[in-house]
Every structure is written in structure tokens, then in C-alpha cells.
PDB file of N, CA and C in Angstrom:
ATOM      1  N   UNK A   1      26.597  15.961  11.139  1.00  0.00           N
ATOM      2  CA  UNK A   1      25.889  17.159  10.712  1.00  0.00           C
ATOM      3  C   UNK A   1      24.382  16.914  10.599  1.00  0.00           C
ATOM      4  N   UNK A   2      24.129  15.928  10.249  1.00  0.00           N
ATOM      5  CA  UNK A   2      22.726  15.616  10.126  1.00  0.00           C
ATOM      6  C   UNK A   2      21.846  15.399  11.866  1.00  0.00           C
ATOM      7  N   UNK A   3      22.408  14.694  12.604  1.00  0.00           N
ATOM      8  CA  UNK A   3      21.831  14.953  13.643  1.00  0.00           C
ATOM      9  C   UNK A   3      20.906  16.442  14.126  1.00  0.00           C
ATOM     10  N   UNK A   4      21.909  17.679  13.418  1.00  0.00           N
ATOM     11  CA  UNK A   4      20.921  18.682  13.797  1.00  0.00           C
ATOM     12  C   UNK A   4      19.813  19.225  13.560  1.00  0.00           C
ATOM     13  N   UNK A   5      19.321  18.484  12.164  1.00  0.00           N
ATOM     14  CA  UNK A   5      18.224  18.535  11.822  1.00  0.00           C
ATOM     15  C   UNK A   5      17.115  17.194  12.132  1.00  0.00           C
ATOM     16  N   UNK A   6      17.834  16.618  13.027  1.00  0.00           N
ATOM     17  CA  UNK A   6      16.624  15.276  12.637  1.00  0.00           C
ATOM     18  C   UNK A   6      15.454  15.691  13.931  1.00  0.00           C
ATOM     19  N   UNK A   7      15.497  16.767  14.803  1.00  0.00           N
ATOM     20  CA  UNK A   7      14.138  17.361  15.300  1.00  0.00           C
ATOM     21  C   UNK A   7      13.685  17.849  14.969  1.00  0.00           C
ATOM     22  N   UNK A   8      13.940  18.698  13.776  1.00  0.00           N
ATOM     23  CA  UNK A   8      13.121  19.537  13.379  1.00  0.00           C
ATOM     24  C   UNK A   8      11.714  19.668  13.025  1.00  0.00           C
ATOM     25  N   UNK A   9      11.099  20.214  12.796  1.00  0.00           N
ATOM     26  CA  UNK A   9       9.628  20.446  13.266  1.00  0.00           C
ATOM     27  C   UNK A   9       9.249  20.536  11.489  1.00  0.00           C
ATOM     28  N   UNK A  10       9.981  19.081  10.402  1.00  0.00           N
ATOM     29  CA  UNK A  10       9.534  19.450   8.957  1.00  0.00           C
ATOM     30  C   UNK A  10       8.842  17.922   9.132  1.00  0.00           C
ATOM     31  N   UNK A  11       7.561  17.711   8.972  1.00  0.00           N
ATOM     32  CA  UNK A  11       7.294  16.381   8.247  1.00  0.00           C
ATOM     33  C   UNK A  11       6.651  16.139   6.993  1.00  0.00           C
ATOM     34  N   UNK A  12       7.118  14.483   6.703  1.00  0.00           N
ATOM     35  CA  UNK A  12       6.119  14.622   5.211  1.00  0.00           C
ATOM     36  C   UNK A  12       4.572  13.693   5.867  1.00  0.00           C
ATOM     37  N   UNK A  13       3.751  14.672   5.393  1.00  0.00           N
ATOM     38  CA  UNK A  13       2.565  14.420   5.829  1.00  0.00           C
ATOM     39  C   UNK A  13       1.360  14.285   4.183  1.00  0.00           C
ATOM     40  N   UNK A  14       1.871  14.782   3.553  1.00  0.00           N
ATOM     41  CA  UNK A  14       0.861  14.083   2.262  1.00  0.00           C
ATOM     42  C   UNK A  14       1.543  13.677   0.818  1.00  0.00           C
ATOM     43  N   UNK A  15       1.075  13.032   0.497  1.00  0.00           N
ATOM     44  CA  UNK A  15       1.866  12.137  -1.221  1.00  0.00           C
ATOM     45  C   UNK A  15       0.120  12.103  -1.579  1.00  0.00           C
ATOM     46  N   UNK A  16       0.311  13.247  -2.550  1.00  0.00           N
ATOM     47  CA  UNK A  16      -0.327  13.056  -3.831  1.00  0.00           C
ATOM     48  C   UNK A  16      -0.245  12.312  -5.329  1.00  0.00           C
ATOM     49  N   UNK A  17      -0.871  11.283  -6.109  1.00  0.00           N
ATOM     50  CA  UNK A  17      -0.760  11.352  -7.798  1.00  0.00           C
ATOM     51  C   UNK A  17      -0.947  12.167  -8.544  1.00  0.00           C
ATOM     52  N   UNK A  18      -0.209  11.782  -9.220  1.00  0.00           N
ATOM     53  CA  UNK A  18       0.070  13.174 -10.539  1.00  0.00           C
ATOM     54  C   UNK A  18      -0.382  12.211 -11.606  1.00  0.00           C
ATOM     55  N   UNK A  19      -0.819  13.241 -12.071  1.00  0.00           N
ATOM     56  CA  UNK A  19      -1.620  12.418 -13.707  1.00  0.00           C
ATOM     57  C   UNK A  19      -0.763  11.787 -14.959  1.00  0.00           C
ATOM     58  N   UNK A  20       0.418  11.763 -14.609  1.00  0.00           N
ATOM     59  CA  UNK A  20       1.758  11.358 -15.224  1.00  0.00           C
ATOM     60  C   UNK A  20       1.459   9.607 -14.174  1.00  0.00           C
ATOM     61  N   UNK A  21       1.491   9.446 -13.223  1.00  0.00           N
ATOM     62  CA  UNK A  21       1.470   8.620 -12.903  1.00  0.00           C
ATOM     63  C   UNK A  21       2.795   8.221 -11.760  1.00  0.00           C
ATOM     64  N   UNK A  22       3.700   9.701 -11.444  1.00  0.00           N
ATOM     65  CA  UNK A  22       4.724   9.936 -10.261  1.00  0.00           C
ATOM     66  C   UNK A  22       3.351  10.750  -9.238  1.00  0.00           C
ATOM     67  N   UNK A  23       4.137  10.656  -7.960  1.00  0.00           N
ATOM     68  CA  UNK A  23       4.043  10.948  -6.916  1.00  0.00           C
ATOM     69  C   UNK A  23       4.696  12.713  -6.353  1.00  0.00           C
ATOM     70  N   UNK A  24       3.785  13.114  -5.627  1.00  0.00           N
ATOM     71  CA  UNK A  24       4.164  14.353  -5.157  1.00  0.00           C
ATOM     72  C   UNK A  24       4.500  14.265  -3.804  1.00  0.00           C
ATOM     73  N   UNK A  25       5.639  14.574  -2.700  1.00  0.00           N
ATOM     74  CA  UNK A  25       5.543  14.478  -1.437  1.00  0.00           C
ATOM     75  C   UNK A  25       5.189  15.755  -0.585  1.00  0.00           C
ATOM     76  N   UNK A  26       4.378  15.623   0.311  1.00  0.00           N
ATOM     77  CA  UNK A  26       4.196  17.311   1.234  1.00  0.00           C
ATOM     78  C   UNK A  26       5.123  17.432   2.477  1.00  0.00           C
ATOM     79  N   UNK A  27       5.710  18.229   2.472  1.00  0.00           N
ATOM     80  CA  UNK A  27       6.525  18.370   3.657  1.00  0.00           C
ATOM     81  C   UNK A  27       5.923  19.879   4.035  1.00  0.00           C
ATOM     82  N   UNK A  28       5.328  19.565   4.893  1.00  0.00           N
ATOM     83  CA  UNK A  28       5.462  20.535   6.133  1.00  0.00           C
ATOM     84  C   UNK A  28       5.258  20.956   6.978  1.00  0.00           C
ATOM     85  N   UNK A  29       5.616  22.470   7.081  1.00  0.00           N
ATOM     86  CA  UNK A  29       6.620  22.930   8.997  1.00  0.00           C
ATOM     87  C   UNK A  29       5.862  23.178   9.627  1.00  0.00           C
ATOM     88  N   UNK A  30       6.158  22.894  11.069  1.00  0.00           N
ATOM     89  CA  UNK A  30       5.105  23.408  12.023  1.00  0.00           C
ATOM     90  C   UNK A  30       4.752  25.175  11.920  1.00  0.00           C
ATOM     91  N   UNK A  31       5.469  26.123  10.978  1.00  0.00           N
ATOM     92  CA  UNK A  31       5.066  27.568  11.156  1.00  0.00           C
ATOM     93  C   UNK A  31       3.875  27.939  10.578  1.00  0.00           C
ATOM     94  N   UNK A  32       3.690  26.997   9.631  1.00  0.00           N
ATOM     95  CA  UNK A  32       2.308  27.126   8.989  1.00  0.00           C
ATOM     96  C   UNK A  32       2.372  27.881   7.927  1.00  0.00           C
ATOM     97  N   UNK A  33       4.163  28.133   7.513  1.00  0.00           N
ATOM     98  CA  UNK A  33       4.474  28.323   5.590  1.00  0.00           C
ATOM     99  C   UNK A  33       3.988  27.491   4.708  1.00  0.00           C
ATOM    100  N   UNK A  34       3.621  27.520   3.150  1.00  0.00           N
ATOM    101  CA  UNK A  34       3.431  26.394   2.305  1.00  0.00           C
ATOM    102  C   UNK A  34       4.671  25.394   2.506  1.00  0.00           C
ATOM    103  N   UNK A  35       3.784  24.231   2.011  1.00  0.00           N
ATOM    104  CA  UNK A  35       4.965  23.282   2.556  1.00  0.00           C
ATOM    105  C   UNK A  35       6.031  23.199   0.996  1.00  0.00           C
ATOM    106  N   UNK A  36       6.774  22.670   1.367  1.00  0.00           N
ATOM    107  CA  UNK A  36       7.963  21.953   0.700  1.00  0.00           C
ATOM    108  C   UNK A  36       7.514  20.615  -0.205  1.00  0.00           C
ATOM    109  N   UNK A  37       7.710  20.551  -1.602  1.00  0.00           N
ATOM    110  CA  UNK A  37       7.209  19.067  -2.087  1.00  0.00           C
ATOM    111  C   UNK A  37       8.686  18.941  -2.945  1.00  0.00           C
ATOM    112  N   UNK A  38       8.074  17.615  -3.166  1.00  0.00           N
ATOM    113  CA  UNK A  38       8.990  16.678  -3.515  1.00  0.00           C
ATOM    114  C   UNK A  38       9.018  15.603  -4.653  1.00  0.00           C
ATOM    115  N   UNK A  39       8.988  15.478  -5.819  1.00  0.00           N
ATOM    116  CA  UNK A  39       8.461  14.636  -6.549  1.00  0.00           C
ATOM    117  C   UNK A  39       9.165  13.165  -6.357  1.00  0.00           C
ATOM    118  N   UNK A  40       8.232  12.354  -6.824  1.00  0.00           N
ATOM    119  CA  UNK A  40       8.614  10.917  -6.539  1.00  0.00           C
ATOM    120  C   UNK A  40       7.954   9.857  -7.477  1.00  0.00           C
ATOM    121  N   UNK A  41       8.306   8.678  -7.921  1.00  0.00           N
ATOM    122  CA  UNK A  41       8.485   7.624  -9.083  1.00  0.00           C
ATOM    123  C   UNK A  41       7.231   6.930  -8.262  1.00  0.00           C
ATOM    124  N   UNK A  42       7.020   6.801  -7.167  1.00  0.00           N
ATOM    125  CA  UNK A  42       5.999   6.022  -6.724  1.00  0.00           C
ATOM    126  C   UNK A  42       5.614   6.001  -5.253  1.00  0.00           C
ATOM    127  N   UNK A  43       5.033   5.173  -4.608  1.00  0.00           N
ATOM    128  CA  UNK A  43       4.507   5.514  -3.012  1.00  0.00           C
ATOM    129  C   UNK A  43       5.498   5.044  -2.465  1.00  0.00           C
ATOM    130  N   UNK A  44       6.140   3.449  -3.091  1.00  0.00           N
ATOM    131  CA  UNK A  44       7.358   2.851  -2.622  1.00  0.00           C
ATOM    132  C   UNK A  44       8.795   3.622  -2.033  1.00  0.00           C
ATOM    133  N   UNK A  45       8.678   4.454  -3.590  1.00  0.00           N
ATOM    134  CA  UNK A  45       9.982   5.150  -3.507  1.00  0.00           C
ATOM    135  C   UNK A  45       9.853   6.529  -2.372  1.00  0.00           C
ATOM    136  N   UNK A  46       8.693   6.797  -2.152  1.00  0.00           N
ATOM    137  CA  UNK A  46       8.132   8.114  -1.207  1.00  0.00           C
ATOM    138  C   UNK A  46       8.326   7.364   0.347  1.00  0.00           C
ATOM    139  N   UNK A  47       7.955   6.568   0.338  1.00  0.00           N
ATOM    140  CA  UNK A  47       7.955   5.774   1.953  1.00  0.00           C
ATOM    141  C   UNK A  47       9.491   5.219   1.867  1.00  0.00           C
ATOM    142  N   UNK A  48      10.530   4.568   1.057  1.00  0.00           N
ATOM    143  CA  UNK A  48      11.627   4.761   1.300  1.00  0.00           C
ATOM    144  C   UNK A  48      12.532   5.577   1.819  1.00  0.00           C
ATOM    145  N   UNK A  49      12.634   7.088   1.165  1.00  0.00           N
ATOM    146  CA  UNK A  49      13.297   8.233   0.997  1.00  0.00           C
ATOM    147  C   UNK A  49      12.655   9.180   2.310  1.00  0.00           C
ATOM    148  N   UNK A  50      11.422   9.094   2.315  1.00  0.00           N
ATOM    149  CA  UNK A  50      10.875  10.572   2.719  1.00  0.00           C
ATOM    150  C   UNK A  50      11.668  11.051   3.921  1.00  0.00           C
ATOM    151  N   UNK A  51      12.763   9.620   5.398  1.00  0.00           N
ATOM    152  CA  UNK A  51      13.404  10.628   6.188  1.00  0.00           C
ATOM    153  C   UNK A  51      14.463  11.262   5.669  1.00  0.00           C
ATOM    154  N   UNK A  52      15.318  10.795   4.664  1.00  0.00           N
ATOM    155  CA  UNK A  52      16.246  11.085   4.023  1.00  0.00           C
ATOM    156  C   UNK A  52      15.870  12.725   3.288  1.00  0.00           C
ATOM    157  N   UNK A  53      14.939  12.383   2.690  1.00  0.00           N
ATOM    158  CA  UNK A  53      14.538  13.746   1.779  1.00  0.00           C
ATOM    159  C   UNK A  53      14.044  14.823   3.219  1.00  0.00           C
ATOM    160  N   UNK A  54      13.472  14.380   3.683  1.00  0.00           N
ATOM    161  CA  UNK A  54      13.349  15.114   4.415  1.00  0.00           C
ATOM    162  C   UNK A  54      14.295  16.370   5.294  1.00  0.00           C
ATOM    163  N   UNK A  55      14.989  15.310   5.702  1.00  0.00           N
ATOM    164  CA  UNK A  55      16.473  16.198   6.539  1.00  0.00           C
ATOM    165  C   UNK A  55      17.084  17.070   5.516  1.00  0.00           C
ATOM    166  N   UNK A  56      17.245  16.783   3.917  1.00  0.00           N
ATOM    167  CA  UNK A  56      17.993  17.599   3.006  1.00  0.00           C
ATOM    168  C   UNK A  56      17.157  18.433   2.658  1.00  0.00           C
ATOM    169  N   UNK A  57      15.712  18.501   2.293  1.00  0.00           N
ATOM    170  CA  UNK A  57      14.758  19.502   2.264  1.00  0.00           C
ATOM    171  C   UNK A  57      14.970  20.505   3.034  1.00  0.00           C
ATOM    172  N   UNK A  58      14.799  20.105   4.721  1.00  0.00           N
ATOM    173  CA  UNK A  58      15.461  21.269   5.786  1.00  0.00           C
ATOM    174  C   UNK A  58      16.526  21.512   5.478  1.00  0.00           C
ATOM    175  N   UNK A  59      17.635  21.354   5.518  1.00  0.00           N
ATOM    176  CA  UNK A  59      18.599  21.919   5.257  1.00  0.00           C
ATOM    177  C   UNK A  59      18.884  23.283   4.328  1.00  0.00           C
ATOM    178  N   UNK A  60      18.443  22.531   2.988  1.00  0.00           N
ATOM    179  CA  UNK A  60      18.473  23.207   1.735  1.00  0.00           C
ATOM    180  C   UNK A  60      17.188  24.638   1.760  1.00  0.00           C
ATOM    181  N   UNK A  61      16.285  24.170   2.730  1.00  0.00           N
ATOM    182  CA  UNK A  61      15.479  25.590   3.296  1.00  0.00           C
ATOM    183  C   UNK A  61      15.741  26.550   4.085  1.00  0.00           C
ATOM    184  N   UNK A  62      16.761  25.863   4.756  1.00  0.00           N
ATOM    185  CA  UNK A  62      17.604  26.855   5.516  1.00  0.00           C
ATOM    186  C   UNK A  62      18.464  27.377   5.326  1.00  0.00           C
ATOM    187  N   UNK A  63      19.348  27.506   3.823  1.00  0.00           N
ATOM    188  CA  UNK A  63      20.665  28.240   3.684  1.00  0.00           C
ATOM    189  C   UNK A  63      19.988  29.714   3.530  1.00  0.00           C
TER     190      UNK A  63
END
């Protein structure tokens, strides 16, 4: 099931800090909607996850 999203046209393209000291992730689409974020514990944990989060982000934007 996941294969059908792994072209999709979502990337994460910016990780911001938050003044807490977590991470924000930017995902997004080539349509040029606001993107999709993502919070995150650190840059580590953002560069781990982000294809993973990614594909479920699409998904979960698409029901």
C-alpha cells in the first residue's frame, strides 16, 4: 500500500526550532497549498522519520 504514495509530489523541505527547544517539519506539495508540519524532538529524529512521516502525512491528507 505504501508504494502508492512514495511519488508523490509531498516533500519535507524545512525543519524549523521552536523555542521549547523541539523541531517543526515542512512538508510541502507541489500545488502550492500551505504545507503540512510535523513536530519533532530534534533534527536527528526529523532526518530519521521524515520518509516515513512523510508517506503517512500524504495519506492522512488524502482521506
Amino acid at each position: 500500500m505504501l508504494e502508492k504514495w512514495k511519488n508523490d509530489n509531498l516533500s519535507p523541505v524545512g525543519l524549523k526550532e521552536n523555542e521549547d527547544g523541539t523541531f517543526t517539519g515542512y512538508f510541502f506539495k507541489s500545488d502550492g497549498t500551505p504545507p503540512i508540519t510535523k513536530d519533532y524532538e530534534s533534527e536527528e529524529d526529523f532526518e530519521a522519520n521524515k520518509e516515513k512521516d512523510r508517506i503517512e502525512l500524504l495519506q492522512l491528507n488524502q482521506e
